[in-house]
N, C-alpha and C. Protein backbone atom coordinates (compact mmCIF):
# COMPACT_ATOMS: atom_id res chain seq x y z
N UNK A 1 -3.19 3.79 15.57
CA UNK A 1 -2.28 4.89 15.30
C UNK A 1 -2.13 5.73 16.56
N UNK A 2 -1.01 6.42 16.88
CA UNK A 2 -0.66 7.11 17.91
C UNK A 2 0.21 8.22 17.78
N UNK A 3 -0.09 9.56 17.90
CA UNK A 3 0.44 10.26 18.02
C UNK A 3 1.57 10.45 18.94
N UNK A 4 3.03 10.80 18.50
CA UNK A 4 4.24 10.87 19.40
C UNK A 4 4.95 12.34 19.74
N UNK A 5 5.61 12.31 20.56
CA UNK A 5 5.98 13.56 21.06
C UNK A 5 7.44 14.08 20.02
N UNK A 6 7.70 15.25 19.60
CA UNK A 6 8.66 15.96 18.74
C UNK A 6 9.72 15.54 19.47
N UNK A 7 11.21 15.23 19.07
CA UNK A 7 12.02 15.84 20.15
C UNK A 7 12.79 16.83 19.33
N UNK A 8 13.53 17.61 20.26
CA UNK A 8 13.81 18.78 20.05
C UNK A 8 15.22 19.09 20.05
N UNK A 9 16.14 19.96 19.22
CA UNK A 9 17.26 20.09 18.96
C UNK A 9 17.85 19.79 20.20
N UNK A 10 18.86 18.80 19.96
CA UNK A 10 19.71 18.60 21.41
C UNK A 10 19.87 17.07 22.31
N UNK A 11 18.74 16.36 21.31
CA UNK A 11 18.48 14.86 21.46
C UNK A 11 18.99 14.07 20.76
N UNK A 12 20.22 13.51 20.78
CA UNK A 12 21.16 12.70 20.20
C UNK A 12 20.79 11.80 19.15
N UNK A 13 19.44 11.24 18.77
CA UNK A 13 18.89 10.74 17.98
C UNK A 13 18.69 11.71 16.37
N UNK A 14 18.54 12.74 16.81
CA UNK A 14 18.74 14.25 15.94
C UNK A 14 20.07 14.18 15.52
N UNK A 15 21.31 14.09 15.85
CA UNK A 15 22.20 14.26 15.32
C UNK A 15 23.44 12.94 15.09
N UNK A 16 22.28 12.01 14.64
CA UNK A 16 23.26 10.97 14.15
C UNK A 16 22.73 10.44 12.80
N UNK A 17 22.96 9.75 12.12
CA UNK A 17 22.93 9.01 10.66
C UNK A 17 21.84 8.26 10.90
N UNK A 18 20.92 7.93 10.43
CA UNK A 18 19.38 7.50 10.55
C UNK A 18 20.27 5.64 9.85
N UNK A 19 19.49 4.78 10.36
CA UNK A 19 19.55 3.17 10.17
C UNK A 19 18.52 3.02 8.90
N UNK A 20 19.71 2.15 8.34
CA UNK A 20 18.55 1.72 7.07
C UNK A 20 17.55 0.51 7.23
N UNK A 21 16.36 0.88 6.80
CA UNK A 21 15.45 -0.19 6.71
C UNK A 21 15.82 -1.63 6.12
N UNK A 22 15.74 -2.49 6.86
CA UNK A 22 15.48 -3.72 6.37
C UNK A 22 14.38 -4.50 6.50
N UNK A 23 14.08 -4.50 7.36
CA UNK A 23 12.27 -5.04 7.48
C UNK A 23 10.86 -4.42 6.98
N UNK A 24 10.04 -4.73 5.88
CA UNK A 24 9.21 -4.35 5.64
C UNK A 24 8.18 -4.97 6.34
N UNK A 25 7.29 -4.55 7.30
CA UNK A 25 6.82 -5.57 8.36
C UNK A 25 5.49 -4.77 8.38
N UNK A 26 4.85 -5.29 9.47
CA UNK A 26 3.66 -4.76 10.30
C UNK A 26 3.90 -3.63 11.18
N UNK A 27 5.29 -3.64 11.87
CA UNK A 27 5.46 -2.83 12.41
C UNK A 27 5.90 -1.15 11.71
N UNK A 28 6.54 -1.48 10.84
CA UNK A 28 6.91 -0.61 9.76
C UNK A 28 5.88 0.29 9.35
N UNK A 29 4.57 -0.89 8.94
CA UNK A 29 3.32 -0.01 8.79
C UNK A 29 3.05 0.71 10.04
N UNK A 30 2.98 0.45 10.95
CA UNK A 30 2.51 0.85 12.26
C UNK A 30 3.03 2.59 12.45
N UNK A 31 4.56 2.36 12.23
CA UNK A 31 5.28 3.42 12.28
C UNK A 31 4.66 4.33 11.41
N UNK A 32 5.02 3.79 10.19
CA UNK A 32 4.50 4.77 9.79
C UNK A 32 3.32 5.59 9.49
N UNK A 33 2.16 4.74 9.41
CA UNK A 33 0.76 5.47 9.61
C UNK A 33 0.96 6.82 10.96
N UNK A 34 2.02 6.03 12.10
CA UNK A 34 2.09 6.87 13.57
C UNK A 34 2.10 8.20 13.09
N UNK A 35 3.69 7.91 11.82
CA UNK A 35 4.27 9.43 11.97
C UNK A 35 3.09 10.13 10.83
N UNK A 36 2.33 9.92 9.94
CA UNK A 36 1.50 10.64 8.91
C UNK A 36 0.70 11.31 10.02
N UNK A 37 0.42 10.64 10.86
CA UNK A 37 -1.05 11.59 12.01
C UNK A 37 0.05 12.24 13.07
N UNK A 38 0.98 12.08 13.63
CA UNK A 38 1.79 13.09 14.09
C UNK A 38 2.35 14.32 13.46
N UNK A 39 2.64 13.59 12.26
CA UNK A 39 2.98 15.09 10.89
C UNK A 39 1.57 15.99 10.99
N UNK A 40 0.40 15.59 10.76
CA UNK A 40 -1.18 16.00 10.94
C UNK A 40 -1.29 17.04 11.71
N UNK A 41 -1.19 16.26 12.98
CA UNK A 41 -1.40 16.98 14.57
C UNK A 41 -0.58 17.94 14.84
N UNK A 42 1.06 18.38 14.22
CA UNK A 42 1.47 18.91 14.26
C UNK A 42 1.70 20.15 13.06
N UNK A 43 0.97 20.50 12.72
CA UNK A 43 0.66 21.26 11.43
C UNK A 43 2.07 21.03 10.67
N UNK A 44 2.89 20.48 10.54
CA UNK A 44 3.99 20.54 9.35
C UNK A 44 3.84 20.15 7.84
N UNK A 45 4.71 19.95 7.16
CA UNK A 45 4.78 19.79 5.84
C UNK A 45 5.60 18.35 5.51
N UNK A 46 6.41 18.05 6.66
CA UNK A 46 7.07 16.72 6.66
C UNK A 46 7.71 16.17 7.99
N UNK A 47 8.11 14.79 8.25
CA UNK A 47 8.32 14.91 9.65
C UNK A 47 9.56 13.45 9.41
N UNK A 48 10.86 13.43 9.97
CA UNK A 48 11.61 12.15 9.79
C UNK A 48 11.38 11.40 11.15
N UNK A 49 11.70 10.11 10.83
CA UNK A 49 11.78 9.54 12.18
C UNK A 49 12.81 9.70 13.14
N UNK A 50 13.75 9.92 13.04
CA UNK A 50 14.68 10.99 14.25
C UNK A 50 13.75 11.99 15.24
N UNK A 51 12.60 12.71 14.34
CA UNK A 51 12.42 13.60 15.36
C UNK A 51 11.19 13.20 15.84
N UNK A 52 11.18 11.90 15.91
CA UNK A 52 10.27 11.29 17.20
C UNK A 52 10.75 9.80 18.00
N UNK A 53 12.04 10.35 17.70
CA UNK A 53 13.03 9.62 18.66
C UNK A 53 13.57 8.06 18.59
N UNK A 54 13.08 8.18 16.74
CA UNK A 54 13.61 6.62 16.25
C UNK A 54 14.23 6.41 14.98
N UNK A 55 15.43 6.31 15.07
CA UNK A 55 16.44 6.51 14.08
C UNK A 55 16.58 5.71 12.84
N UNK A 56 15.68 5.27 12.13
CA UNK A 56 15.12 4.86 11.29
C UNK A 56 15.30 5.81 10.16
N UNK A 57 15.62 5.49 9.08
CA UNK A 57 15.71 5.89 7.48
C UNK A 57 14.28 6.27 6.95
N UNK A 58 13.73 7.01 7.46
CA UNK A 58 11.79 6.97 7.34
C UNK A 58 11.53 8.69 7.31
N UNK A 59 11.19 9.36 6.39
CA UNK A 59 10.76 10.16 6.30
C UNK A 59 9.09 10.87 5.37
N UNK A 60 8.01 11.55 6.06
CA UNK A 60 7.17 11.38 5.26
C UNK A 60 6.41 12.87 4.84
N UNK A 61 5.81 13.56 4.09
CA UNK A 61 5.56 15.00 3.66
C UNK A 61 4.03 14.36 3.21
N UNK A 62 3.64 15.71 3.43
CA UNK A 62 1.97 16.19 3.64
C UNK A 62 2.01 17.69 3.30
N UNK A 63 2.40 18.29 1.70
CA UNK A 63 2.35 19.22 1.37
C UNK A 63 2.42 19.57 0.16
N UNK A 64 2.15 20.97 -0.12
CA UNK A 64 1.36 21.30 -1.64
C UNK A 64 2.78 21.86 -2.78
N UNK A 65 2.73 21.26 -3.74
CA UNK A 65 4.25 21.44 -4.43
C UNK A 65 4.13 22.84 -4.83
N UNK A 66 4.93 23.37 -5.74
CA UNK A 66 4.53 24.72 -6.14
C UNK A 66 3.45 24.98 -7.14
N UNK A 67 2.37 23.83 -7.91
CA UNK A 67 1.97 23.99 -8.42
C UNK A 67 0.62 23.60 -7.82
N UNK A 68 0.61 23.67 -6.56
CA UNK A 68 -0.87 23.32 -5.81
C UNK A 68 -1.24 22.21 -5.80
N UNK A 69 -0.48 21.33 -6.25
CA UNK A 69 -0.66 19.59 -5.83
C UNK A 69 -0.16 19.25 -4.87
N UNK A 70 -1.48 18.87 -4.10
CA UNK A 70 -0.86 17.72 -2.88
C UNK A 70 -0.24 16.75 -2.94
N UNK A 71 1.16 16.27 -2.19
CA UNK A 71 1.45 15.23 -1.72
C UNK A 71 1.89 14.93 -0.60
N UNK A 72 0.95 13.42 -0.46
CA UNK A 72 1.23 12.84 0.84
C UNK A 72 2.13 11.56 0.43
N UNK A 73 3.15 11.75 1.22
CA UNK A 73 3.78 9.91 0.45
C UNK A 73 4.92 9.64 1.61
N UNK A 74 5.36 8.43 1.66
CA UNK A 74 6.55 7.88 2.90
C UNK A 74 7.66 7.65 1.50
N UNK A 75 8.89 7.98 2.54
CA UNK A 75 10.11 7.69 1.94
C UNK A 75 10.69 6.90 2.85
N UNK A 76 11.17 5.18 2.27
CA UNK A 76 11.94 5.06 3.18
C UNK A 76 13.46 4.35 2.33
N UNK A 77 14.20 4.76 3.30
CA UNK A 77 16.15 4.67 2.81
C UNK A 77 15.99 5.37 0.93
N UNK A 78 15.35 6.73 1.44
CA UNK A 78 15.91 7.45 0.27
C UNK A 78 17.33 7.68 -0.19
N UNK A 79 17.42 8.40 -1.17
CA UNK A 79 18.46 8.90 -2.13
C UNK A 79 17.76 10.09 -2.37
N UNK A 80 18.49 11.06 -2.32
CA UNK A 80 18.56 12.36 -2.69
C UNK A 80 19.17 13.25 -3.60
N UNK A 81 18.92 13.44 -4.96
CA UNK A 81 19.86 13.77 -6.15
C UNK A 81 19.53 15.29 -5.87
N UNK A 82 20.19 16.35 -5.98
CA UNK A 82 20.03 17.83 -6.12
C UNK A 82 20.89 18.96 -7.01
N UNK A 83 20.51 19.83 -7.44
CA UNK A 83 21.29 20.89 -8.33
C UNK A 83 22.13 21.65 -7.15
N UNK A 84 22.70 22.52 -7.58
CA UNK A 84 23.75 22.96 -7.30
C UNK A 84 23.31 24.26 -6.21
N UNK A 85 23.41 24.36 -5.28
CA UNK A 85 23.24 25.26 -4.13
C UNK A 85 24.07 26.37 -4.90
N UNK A 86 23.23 27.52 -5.04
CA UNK A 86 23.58 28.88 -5.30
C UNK A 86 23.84 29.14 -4.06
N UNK A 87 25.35 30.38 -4.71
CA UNK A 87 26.85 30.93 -3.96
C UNK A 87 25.72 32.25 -3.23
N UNK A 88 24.76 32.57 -3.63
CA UNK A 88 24.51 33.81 -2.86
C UNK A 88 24.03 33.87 -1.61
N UNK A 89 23.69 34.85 -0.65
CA UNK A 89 22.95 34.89 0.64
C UNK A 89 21.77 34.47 0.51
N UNK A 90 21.13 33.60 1.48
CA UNK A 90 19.65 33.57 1.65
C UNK A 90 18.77 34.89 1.75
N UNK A 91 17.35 34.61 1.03
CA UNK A 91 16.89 35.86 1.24
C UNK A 91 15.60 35.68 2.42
N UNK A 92 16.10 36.60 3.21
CA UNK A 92 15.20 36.26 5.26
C UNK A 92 13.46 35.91 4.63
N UNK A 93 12.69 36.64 3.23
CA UNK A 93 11.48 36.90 3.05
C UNK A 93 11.37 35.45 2.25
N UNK A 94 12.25 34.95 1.39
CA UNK A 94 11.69 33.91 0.62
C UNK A 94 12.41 32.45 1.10
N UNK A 95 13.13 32.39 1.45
CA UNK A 95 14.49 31.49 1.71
C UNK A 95 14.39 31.07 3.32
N UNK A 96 13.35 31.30 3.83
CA UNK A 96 13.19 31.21 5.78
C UNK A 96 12.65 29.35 5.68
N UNK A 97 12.97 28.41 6.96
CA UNK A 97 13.18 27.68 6.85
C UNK A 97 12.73 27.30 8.44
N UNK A 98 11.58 26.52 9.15
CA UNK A 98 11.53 26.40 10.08
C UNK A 98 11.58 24.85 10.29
N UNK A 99 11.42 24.33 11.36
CA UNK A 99 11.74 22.88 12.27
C UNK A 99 10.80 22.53 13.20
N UNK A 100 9.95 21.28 13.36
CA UNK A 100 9.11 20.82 14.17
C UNK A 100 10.53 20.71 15.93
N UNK A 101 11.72 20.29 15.20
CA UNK A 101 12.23 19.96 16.32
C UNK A 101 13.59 21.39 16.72
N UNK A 102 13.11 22.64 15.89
CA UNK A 102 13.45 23.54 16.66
C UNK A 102 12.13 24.27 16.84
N UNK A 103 11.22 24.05 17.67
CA UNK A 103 10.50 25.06 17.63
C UNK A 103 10.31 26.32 17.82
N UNK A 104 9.43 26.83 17.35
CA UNK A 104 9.31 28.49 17.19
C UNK A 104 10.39 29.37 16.35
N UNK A 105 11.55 28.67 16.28
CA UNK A 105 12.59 29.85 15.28
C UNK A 105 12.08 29.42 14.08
N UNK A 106 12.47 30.27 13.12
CA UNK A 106 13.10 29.94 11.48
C UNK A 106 13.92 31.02 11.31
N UNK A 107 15.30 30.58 9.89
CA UNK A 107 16.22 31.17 9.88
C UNK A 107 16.01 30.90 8.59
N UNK A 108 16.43 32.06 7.53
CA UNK A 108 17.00 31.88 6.27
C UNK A 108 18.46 30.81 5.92
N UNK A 109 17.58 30.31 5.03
CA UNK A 109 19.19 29.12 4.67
C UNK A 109 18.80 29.18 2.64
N UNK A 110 19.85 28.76 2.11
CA UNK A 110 19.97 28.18 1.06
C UNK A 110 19.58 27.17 0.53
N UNK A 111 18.74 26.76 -0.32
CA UNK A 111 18.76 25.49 -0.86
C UNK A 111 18.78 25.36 -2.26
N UNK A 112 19.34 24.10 -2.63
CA UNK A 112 19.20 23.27 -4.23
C UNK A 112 17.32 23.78 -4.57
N UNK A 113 17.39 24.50 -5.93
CA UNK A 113 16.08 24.49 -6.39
C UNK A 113 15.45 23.35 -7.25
N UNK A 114 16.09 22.64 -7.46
CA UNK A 114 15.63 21.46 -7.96
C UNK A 114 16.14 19.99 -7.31
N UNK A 115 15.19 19.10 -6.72
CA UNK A 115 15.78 17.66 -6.32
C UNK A 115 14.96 16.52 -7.09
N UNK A 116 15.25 15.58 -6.26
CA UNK A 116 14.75 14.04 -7.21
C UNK A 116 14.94 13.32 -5.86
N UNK A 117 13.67 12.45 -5.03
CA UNK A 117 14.46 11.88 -4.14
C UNK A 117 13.34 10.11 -5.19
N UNK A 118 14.65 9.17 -4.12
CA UNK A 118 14.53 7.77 -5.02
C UNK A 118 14.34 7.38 -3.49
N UNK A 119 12.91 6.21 -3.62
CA UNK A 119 13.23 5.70 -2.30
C UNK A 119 12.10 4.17 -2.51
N UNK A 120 11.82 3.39 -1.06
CA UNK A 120 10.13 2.87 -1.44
C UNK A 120 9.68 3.18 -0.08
N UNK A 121 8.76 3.14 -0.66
CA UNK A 121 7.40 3.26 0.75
C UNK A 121 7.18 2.34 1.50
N UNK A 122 6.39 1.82 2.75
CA UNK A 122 6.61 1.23 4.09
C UNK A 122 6.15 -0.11 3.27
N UNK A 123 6.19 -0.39 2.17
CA UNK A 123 5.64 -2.03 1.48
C UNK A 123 6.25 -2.31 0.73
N UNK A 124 7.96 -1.63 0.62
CA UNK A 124 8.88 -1.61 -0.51
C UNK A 124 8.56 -1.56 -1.82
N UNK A 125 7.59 -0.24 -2.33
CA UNK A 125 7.40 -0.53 -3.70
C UNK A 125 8.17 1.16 -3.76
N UNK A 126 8.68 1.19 -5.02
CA UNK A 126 9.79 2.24 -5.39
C UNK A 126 8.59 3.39 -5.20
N UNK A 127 9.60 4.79 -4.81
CA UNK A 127 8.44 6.06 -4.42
C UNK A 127 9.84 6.81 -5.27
N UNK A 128 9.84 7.56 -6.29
CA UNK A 128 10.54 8.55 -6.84
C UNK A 128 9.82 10.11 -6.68
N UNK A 129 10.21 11.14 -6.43
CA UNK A 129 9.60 12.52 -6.79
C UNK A 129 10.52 13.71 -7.16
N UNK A 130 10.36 14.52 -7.86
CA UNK A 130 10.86 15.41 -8.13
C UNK A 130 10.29 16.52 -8.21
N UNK A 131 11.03 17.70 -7.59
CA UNK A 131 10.38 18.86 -7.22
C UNK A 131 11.39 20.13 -7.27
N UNK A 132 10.66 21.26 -7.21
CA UNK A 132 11.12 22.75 -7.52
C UNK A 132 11.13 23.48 -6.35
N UNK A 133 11.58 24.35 -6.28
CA UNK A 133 11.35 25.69 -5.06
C UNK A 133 11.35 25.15 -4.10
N UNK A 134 9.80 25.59 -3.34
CA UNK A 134 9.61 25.64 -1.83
C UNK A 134 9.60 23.97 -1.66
N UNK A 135 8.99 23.01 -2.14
CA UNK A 135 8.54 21.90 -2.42
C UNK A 135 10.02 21.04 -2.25
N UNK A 136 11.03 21.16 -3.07
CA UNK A 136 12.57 20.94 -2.81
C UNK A 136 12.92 21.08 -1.94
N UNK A 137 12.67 22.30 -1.21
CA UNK A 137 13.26 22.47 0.07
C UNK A 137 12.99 21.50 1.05
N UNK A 138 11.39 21.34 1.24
CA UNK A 138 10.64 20.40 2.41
C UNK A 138 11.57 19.10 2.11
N UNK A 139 11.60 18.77 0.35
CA UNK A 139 12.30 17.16 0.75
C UNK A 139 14.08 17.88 0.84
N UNK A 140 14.47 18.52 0.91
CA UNK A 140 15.98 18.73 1.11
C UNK A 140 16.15 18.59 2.74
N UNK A 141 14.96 19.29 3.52
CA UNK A 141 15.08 19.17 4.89
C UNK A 141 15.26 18.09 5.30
N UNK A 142 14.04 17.60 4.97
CA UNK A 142 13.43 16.03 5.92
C UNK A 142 14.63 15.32 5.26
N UNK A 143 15.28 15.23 4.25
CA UNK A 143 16.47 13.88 4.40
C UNK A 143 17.72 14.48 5.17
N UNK A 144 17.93 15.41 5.35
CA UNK A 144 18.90 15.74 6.00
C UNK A 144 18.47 15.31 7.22
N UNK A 145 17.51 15.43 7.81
CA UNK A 145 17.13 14.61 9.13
C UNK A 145 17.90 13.63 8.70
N UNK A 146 17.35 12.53 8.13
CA UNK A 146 18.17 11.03 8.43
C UNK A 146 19.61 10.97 7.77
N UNK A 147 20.16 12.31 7.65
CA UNK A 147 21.60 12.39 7.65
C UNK A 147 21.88 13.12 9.00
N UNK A 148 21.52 12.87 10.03
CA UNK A 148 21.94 13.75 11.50
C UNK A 148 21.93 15.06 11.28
N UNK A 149 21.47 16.03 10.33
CA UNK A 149 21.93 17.32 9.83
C UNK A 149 20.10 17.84 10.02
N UNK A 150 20.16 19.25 10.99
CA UNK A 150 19.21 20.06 11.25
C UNK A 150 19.40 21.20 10.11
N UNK A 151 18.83 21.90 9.61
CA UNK A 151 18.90 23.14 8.67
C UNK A 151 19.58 24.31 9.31
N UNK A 152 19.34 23.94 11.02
CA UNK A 152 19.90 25.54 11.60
C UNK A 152 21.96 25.06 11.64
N UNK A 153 22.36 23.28 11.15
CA UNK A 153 23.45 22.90 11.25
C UNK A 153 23.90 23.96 10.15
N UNK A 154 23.23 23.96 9.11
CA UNK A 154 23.61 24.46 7.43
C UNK A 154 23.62 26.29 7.32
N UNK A 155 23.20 26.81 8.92
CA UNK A 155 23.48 28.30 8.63
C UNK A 155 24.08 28.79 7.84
N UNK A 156 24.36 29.92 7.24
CA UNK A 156 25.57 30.88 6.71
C UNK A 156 26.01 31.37 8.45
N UNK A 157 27.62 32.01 8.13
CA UNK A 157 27.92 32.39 9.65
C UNK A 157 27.03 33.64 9.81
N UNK A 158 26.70 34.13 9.23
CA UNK A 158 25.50 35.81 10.05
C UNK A 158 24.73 35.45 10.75
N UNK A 159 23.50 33.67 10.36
CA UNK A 159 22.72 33.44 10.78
C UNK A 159 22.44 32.45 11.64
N UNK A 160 24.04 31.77 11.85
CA UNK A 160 24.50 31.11 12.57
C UNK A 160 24.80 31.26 13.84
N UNK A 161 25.43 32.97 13.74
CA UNK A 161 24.96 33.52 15.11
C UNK A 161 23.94 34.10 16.03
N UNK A 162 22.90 34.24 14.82
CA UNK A 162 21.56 34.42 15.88
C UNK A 162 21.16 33.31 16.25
N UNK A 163 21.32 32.12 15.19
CA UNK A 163 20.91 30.88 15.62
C UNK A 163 21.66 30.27 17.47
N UNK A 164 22.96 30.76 17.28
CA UNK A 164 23.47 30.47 18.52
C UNK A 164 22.84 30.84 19.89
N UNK A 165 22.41 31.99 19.77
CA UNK A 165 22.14 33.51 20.82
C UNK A 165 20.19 33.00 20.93
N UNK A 166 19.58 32.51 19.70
CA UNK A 166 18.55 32.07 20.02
C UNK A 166 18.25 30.36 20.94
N UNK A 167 19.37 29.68 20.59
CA UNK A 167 19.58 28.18 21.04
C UNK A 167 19.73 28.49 22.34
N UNK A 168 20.49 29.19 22.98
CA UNK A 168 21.24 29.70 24.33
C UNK A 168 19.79 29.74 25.17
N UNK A 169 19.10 30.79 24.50
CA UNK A 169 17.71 31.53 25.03
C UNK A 169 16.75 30.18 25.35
N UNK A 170 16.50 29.87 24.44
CA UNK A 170 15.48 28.29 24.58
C UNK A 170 15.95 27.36 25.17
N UNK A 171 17.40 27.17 25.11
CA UNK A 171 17.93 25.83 25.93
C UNK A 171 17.72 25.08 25.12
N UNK A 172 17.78 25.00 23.76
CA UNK A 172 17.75 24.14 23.07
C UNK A 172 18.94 23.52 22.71
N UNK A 173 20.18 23.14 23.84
CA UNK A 173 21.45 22.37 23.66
C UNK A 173 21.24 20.61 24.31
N UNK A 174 20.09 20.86 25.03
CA UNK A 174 20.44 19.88 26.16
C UNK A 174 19.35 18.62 25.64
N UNK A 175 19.88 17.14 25.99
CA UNK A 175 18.97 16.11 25.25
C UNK A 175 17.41 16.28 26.49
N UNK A 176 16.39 15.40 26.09
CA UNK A 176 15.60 15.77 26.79
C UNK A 176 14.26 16.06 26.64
N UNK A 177 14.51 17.04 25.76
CA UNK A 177 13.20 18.20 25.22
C UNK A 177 12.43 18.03 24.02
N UNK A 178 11.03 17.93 24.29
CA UNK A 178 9.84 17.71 23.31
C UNK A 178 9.04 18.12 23.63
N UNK A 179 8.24 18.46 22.40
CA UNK A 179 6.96 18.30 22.89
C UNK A 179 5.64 17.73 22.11
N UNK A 180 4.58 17.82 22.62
CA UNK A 180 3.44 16.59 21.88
C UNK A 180 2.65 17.78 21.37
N UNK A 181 2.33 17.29 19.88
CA UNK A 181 1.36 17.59 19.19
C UNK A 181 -0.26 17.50 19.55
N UNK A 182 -0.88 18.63 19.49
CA UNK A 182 -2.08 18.66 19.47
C UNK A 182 -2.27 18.55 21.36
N UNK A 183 -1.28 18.72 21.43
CA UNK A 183 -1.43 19.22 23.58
C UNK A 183 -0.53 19.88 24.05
N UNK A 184 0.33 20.14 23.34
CA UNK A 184 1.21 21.69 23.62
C UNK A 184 0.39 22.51 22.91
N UNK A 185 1.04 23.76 23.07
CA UNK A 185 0.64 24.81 22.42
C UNK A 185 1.53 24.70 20.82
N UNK A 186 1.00 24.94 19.59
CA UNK A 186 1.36 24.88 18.43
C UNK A 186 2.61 26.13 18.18
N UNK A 187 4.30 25.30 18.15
CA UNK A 187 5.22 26.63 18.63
C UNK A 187 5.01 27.25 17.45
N UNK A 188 5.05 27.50 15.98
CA UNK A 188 4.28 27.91 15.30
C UNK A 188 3.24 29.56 15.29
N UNK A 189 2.56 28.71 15.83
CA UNK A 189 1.15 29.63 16.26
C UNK A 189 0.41 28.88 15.22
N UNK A 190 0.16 27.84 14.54
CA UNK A 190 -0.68 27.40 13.47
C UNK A 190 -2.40 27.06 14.12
């Protein structure tokens, strides 16, 4: 297993349509054990393969639902069923939303409070889950990864423009930029 480097808003692999799996292989496993100890090393809650620079339909979560159950599990060439995104503003205290591959910001965004994602795991056996709240959100993120779509894409316009004015500041436009877990500094602070 090997830990890989983040990449970071602005790396063209980030903003394209993730490839669907067809090979259930050795290598597949490989991958994915990679990304569970990179998700690890990098204190997150989920991590797609886009944002370690391989455009693969592969996404995997390492986090506690709203009812204090852990799950760890791989999704790969999910489906994503969701309720209906409420018309109101995000709220900045409950509704904040951060990114391994934007580091250091989070921005309030909106999400579906209830999903269902349908997928199988790196040995093709079916992986279904369904989840509430904060827990929804993590899988609403991570598949939008392997739809080319970052959360700071899904702003409202208020927060769209700090998002801009903060992107500017970091240089987070240009392809390029990563960094490695567990030897950078944690952008975070975790």
């Amino acid at each position: 297993m090997a830990i890989h480097p983040i990449a970071v808003y602005g790396e063209p692999v980030l903003h394209r349509r993730a490839e669907k799996i067809t090979e259930f292989d050795d290598d597949l496993a490989e991958l994915v054990a990679d990304m569970h100890e990179t998700l690890i090393a990098s204190n997150g809650v989920g991590l797609a393969a886009p944002q370690i620079g391989i455009g693969k339909a592969i996404f995997v979560i390492n986090a506690d639902d709203d009812y204090g159950e852990r799950h760890r599990a791989t999704f790969v060439n999910p489906l994503l069923i969701a309720s209906k995104v409420p018309d109101t503003r995000p709220d900045p205290d409950e509704e904040s939303e951060g990114c391994l591959s934007v580091p250091g910001l989070d921005f309030p965004l909106k999400r579906a409070d209830r999903v269902t994602v349908n997928g199988v795991d790196e040995a093709g056996r079916p992986v279904t889950l369904s989840a509430q709240g904060w827990f929804a959100r993590i899988l609403q993120h991570e598949y939008d990864h392997l739809q080319g779509i970052l959360y700071v894409d899904r702003l409202d316009k208020r927060w769209s423009k700090k998002w801009k004015k903060a992107q500017a500041a970091h240089g987070y436009d240009q392809p390029g930029r990563s960094w490695m877990p567990g030897v950078d500094p944690d952008p975070f602070g975790h």
